[in-house]
C-alpha atoms as a PDB file:
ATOM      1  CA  UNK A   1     -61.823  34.771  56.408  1.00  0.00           C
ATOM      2  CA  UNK A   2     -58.379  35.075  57.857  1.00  0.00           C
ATOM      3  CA  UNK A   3     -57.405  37.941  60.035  1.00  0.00           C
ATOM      4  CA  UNK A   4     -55.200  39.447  57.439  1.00  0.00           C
ATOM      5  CA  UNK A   5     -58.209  39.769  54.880  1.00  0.00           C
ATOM      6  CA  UNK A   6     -60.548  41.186  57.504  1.00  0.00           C
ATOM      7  CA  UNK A   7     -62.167  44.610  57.088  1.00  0.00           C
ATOM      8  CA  UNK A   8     -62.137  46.557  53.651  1.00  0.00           C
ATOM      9  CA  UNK A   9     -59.003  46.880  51.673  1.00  0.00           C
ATOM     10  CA  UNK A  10     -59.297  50.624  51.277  1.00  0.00           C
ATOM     11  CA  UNK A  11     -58.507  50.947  54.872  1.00  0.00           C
ATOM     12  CA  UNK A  12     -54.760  48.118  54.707  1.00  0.00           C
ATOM     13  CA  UNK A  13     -51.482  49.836  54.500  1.00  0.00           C
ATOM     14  CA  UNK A  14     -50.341  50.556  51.042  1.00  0.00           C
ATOM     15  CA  UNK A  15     -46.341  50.551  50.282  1.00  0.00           C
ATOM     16  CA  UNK A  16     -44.700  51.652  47.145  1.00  0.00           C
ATOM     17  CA  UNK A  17     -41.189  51.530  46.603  1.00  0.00           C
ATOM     18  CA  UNK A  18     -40.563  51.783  49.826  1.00  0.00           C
ATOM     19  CA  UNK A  19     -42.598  54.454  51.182  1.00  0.00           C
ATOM     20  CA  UNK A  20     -45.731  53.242  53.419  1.00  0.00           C
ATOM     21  CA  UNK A  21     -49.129  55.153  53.662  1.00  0.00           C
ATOM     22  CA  UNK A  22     -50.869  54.086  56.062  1.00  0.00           C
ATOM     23  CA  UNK A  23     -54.038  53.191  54.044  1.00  0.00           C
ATOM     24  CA  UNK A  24     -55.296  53.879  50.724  1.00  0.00           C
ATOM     25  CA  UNK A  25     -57.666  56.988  51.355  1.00  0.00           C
ATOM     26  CA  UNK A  26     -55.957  59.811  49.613  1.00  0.00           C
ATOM     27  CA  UNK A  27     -57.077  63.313  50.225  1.00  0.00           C
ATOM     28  CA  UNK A  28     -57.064  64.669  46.519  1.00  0.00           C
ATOM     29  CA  UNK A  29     -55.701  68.260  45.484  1.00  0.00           C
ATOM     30  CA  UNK A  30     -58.594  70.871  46.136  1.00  0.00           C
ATOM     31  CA  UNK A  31     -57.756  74.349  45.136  1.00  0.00           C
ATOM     32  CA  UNK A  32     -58.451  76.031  48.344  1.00  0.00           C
ATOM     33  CA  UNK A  33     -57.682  80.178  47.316  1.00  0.00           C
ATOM     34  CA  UNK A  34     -56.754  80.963  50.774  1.00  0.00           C
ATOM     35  CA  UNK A  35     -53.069  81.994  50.959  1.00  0.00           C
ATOM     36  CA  UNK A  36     -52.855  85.936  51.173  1.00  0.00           C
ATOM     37  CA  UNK A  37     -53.473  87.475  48.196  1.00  0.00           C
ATOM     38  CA  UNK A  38     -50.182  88.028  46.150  1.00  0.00           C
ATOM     39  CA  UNK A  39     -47.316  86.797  48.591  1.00  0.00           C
ATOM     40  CA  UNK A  40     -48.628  82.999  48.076  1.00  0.00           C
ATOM     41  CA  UNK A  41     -47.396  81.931  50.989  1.00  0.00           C
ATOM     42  CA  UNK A  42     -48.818  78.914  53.760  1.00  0.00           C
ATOM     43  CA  UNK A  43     -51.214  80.017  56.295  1.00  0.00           C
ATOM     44  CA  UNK A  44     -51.990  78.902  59.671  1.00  0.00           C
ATOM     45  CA  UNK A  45     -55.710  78.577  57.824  1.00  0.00           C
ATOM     46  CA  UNK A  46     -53.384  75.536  55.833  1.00  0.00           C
ATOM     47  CA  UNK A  47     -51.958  74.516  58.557  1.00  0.00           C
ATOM     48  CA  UNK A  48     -55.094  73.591  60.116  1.00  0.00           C
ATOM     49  CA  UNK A  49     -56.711  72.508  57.012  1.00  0.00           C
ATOM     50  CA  UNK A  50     -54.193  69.900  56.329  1.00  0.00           C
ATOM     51  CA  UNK A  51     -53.139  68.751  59.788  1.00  0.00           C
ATOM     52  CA  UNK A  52     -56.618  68.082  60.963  1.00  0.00           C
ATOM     53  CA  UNK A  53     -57.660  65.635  57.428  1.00  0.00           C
ATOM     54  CA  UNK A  54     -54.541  64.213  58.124  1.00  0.00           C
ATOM     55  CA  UNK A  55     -55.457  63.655  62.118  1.00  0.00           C
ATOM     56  CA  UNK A  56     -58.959  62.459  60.739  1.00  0.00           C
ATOM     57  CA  UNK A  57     -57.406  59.410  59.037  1.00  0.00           C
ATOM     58  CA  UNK A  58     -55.914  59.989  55.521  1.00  0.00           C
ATOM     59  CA  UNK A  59     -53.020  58.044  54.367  1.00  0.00           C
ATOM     60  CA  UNK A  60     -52.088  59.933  51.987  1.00  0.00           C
ATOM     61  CA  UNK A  61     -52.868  64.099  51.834  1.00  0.00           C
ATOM     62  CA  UNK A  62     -51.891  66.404  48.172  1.00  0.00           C
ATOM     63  CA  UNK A  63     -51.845  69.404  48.875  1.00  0.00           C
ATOM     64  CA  UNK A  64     -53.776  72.229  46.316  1.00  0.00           C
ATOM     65  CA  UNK A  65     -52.545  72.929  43.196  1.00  0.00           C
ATOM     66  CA  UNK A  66     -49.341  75.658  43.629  1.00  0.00           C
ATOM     67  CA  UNK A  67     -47.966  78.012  41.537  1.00  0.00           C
ATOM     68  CA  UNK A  68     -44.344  77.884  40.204  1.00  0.00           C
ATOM     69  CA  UNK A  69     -44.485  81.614  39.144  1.00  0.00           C
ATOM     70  CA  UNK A  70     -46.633  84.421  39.824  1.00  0.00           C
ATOM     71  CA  UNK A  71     -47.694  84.831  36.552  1.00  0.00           C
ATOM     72  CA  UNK A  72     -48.855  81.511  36.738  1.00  0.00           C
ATOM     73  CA  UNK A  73     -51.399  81.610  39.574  1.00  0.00           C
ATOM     74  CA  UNK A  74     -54.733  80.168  38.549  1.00  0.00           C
ATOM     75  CA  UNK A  75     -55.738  83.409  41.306  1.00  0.00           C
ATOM     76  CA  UNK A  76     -54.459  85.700  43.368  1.00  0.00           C
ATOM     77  CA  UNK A  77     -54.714  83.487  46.577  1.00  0.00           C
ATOM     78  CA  UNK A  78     -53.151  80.429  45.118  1.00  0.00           C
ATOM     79  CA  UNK A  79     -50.322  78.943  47.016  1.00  0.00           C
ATOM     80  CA  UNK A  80     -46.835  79.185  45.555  1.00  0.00           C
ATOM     81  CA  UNK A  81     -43.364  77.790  45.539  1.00  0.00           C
ATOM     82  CA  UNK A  82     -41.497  80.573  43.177  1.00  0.00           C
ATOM     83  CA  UNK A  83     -39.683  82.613  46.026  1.00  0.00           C
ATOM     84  CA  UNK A  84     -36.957  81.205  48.619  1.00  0.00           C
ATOM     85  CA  UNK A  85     -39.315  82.470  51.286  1.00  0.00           C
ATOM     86  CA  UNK A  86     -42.176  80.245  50.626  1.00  0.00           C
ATOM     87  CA  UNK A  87     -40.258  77.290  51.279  1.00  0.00           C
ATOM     88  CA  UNK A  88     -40.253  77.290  55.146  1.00  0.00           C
ATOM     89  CA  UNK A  89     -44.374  77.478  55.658  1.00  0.00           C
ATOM     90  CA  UNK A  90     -44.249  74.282  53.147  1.00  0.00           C
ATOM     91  CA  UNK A  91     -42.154  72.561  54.916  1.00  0.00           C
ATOM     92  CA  UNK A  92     -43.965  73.715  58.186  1.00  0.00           C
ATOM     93  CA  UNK A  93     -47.261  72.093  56.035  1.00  0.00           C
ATOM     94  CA  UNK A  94     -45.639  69.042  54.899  1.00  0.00           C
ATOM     95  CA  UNK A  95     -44.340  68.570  58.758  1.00  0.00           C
ATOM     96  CA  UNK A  96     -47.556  68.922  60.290  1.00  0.00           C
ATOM     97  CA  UNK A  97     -49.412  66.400  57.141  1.00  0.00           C
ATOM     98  CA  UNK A  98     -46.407  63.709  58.333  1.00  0.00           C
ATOM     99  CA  UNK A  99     -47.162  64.329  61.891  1.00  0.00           C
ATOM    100  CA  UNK A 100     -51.039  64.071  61.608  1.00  0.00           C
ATOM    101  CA  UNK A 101     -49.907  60.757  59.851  1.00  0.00           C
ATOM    102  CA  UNK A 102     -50.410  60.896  56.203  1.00  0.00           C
ATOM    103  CA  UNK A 103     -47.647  61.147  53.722  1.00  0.00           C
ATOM    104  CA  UNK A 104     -47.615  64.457  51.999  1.00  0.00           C
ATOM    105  CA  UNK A 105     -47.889  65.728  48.352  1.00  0.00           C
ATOM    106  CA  UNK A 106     -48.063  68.371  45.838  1.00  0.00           C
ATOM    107  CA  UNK A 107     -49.403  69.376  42.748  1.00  0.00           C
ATOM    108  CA  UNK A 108     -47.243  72.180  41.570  1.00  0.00           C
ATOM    109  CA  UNK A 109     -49.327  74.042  38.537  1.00  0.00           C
ATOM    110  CA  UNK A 110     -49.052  76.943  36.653  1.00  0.00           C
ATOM    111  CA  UNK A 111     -52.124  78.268  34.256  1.00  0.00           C
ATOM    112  CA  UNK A 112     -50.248  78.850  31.262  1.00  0.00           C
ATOM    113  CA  UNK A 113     -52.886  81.532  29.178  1.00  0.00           C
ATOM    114  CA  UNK A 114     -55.662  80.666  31.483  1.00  0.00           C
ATOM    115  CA  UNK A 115     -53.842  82.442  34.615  1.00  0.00           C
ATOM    116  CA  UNK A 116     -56.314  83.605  37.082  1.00  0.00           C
ATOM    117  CA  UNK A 117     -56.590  87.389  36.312  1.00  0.00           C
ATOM    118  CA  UNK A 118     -56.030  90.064  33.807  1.00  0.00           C
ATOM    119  CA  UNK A 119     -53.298  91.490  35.836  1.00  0.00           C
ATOM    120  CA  UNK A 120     -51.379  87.877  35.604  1.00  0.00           C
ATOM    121  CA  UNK A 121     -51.969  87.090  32.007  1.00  0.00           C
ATOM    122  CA  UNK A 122     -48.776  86.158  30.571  1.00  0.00           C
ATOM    123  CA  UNK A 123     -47.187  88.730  28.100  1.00  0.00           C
ATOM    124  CA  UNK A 124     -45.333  86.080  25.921  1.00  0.00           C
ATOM    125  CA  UNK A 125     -45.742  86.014  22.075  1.00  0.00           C
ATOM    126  CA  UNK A 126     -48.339  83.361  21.006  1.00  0.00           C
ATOM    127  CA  UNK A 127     -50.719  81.949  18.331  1.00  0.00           C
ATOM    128  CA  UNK A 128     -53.879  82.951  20.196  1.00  0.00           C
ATOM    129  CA  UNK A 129     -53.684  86.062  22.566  1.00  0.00           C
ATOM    130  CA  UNK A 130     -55.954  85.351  26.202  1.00  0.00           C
ATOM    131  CA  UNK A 131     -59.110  86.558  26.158  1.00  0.00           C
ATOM    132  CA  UNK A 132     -60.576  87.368  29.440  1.00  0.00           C
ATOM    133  CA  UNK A 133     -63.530  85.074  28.775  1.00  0.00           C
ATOM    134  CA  UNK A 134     -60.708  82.463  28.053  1.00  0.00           C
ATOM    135  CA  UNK A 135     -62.302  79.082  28.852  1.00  0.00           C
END
């Protein structure tokens, strides 16, 4: 076996359209409920989350599903990008994911009629009104 084929694929660098991870191990999005409840904002508990899996060897990190309203949090502690002042701890996350090493990612969500809590259903006319059972 040639040196280029040695050791498992998984672990070779992996480049699409220009943009190189470092290896094919991707750190999927977990829903982690942990920014303070309501404000939606990045933690230093993210921070640390993110920065050491990316430290540990991921190529590629996405980070937990996060909300584009309020209304639209799957709960209370979900992350968010719907206000101005969310964007700086994100950035702050996605800084410290590139500097562990691993390319960063989101998954932007919202829960539609399934939002996390009664408080947060969504008030829009529909076919089928949210139950609080629901799933």
């Amino acid at each position: 076996m040639s040196p280029a084929h040695a050791g498992p694929r998984i672990l070779k660098p992996l480049e699409i359209r220009g943009t190189r991870a470092r290896n094919r191990l991707w750190l999927p999005p977990m829903c982690m409920y942990s920014a303070e409840a309501g404000d939606g904002r990045v933690t230093d508990w993210h921070l640390t989350h993110y920065a050491s899996r990316s430290v540990g060897g991921f190529g590629t990190i996405i980070v937990e599903a996060t909300a584009v309203t309020p209304e639209g949090r799957l709960s209370p502690q979900d992350l968010g990008l719907w206000d101005d002042r969310q964007v700086e701890g994100h950035r702050r996350l996605a800084r410290a994911i590139a500097e562990g090493g691993a390319l960063p990612g989101i998954q932007l969500g919202h829960g539609g009629r399934k939002a996390g809590t009664p408080a947060m259903r969504p008030a829009a006319p529909g076919a089928r009104r949210a139950t609080l059972e629901g799933w």
